[in-house]
Protein backbone atom coordinates (compact mmCIF):
# COMPACT_ATOMS: atom_id res chain seq x y z
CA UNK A 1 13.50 1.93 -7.83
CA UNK A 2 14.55 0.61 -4.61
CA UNK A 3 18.48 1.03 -3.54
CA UNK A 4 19.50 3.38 -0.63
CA UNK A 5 16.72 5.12 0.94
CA UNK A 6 16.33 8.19 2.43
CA UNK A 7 15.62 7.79 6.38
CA UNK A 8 12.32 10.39 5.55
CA UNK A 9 10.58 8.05 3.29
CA UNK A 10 10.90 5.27 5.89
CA UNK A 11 9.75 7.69 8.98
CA UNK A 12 6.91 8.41 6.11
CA UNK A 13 6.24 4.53 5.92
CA UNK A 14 6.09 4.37 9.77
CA UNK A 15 3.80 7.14 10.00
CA UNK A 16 1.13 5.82 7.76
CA UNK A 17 1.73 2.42 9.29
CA UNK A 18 0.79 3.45 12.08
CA UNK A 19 -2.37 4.95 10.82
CA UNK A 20 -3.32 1.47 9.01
CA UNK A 21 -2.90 -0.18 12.32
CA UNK A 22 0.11 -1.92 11.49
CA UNK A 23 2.54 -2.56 13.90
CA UNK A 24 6.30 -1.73 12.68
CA UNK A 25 9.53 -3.62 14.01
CA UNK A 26 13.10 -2.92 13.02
CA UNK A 27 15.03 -6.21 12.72
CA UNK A 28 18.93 -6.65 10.84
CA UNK A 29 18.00 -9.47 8.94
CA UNK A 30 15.30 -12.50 7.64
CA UNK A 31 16.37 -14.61 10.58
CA UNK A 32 15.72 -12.13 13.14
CA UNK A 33 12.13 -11.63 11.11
CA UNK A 34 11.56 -15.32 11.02
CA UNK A 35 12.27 -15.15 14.66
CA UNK A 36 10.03 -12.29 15.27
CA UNK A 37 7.21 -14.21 13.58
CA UNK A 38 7.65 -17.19 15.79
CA UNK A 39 7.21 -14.91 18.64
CA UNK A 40 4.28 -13.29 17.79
CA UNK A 41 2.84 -16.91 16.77
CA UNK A 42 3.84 -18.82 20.25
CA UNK A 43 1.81 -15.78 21.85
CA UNK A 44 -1.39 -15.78 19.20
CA UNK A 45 -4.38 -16.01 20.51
CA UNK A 46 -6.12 -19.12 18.91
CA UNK A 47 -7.51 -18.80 15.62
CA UNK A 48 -10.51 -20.87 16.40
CA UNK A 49 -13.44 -20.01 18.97
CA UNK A 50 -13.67 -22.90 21.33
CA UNK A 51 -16.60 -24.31 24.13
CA UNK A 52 -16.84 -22.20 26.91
CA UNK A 53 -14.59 -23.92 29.61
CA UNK A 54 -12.07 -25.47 27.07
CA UNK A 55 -8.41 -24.78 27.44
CA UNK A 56 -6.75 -22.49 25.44
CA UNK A 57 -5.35 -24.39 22.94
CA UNK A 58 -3.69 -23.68 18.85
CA UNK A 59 -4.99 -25.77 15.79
CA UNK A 60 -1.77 -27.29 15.02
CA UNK A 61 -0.80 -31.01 16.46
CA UNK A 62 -0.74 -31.30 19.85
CA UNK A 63 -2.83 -28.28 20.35
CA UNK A 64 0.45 -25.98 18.95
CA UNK A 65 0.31 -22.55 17.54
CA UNK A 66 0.05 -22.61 13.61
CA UNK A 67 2.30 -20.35 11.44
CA UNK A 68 1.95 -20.93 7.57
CA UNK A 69 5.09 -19.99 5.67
CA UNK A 70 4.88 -21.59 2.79
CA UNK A 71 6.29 -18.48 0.22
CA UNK A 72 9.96 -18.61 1.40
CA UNK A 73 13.08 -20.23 -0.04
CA UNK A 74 13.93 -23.87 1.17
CA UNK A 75 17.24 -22.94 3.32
CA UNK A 76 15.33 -20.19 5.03
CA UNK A 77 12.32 -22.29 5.39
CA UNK A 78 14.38 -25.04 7.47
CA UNK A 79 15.81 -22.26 9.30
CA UNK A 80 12.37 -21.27 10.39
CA UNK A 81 11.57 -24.92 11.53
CA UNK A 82 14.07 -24.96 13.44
CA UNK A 83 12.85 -21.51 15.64
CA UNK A 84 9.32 -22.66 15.66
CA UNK A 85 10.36 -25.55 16.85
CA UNK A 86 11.93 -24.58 19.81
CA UNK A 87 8.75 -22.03 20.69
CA UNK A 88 6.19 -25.12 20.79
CA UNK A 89 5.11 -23.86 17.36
CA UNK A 90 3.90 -26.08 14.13
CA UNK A 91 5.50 -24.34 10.77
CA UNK A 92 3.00 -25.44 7.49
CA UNK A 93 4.34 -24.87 3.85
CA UNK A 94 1.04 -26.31 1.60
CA UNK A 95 -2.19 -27.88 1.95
CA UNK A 96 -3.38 -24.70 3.66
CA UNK A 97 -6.72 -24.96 1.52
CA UNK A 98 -7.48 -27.85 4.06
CA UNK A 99 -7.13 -25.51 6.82
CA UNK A 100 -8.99 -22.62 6.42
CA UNK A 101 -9.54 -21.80 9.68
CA UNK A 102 -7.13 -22.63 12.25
CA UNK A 103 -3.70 -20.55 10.65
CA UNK A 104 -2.58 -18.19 13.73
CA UNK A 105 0.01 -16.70 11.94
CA UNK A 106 1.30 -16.26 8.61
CA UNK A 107 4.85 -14.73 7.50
CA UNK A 108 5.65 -13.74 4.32
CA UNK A 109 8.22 -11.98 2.18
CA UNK A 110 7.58 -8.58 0.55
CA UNK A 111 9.00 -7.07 -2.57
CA UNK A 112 8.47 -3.30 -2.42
CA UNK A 113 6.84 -0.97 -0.09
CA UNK A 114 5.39 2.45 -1.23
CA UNK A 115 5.58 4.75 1.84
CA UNK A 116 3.11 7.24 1.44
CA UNK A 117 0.46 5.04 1.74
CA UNK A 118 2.43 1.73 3.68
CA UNK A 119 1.50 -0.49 0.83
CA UNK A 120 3.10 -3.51 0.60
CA UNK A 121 3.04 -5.32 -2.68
CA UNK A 122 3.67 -9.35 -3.11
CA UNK A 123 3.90 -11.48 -6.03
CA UNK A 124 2.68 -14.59 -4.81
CA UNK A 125 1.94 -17.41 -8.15
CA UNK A 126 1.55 -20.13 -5.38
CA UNK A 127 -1.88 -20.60 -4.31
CA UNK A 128 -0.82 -21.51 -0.90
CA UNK A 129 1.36 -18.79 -0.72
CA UNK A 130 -1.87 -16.55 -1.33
CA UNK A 131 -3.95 -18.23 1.15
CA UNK A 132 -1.30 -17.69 3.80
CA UNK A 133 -1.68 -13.85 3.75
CA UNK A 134 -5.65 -13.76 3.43
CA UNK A 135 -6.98 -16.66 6.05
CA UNK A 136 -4.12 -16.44 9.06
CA UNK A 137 -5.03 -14.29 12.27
CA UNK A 138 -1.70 -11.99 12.42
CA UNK A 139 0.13 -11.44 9.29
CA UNK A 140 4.23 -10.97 9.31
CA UNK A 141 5.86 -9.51 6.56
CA UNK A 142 9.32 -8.82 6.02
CA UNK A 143 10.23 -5.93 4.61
CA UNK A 144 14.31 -5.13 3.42
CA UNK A 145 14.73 -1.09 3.96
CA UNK A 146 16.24 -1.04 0.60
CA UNK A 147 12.99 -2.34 -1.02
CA UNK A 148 10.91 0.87 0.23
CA UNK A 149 9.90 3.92 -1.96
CA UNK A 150 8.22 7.06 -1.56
CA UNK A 151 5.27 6.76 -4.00
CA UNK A 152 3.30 4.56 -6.26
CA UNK A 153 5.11 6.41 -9.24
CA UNK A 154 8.55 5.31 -8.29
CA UNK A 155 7.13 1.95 -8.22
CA UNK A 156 6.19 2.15 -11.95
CA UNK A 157 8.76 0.08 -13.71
CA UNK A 158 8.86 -2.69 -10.85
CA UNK A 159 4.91 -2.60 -10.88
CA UNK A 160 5.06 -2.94 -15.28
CA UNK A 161 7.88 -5.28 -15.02
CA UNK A 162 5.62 -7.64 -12.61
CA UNK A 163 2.55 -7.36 -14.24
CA UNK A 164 3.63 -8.30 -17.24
CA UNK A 165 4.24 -11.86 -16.08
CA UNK A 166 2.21 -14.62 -17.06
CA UNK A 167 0.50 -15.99 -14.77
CA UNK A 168 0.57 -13.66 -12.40
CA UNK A 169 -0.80 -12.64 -8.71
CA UNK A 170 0.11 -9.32 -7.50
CA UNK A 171 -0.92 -8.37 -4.31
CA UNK A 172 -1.54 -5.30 -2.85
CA UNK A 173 -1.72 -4.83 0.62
CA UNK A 174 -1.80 -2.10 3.34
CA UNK A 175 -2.95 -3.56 6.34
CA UNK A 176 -5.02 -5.62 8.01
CA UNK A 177 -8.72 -6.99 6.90
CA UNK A 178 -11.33 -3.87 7.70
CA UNK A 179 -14.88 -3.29 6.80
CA UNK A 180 -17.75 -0.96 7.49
CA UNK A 181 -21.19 -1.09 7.76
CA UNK A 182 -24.09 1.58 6.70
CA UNK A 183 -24.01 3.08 10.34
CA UNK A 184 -19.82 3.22 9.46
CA UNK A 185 -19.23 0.42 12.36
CA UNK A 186 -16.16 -0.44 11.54
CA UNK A 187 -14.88 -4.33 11.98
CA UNK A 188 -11.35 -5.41 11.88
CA UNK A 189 -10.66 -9.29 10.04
CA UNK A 190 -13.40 -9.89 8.58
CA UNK A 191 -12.22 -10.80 4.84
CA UNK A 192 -8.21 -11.22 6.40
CA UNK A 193 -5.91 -11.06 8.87
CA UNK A 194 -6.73 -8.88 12.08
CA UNK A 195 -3.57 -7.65 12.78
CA UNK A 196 -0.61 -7.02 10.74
CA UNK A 197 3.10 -6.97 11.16
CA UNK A 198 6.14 -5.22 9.45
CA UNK A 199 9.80 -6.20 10.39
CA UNK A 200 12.03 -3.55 8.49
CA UNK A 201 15.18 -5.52 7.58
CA UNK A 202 17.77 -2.97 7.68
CA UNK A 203 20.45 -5.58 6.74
């Protein structure tokens, strides 16, 4: 289970990242992944398609960037209000059924990571907190190093442990949204995010 972890099994993680398509980014702690998410939100391209010859503009108010956050703890979640609102960027917590479309970015919290395939798995029992990581454009998660293990078999007792709540939503994820046709075209966020972001917290 997760505790000190050997620098292979997170080159491992990195390595099959990178072969999911997700981006990896070493930060020392939450605030510094908050931040990071912020960024990458501020720079989103928007999550809507708009009339040819419209500005560029996000789906929050006043035509801001949108990053849904709603799975983190109150004290981190002001702390993130505070960053986005300093990058021109609108931070949303619930009611993200009403805005299905329109969520640039989404950060979120993982609990374990299994390296050899980059999995990342969330329990999320809030709805919103579920919609966040399946209908935003670019998906953050933060990741502590301490959290990652080699293989789904080290994961066992977290994984029977979890499961065994009631109710429960565990999510498994390893990258971003991809599908493929019968002539194997392969399209990226169609059923979720198109991109996807890990910030390793190493503190």
């Amino acid at each position: 289970m997760p505790g000190s972890v050997d620098p292979a099994v997170l080159e491992l993680f990195r390595a099959k990242a990178k072969a999911a398509t997700i981006e990896v980014a070493v930060v020392q702690n939450i605030r510094e992944a908050m931040l990071y998410a912020v960024s990458l939100a501020g720079k989103a391209e928007p999550a809507q398609v708009l009339p040819t010859g419209a500005p560029p503009k996000g789906n929050g108010a006043a035509g801001k960037k949108v990053l849904a956050a709603p799975g983190i703890p109150d004290e981190l979640y002001a702390e993130l209000e505070r960053q986005a609102e300093a990058a021109g960027v609108e931070p949303v917590r619930s009611g993200l059924r009403d805005r299905l479309a329109g969520i640039e970015a989404a950060f979120s919290i993982a609990d374990l990571g299994i390296a050899e395939t980059a999995t990342l798995i969330q329990q999320n029992e809030r709805e919103d907190a579920r919609l966040a990581t399946m209908i935003c454009e670019t998906h953050v998660v933060a990741l502590p190093v301490s959290s990652v293990v080699k293989s789904a078999r080290e994961a066992e007792d977290y994984l029977r442990a979890a499961l065994a709540k009631v109710p429960n939503y565990t999510s498994f994820i390893s990258g971003p949204s991809r599908t493929a046709d019968i002539e194997r075209v392969l399209t990226l966020g169609v059923h979720g995010p198109l991109a996807m972001h890990v910030t390793l917290m190493e503190g």
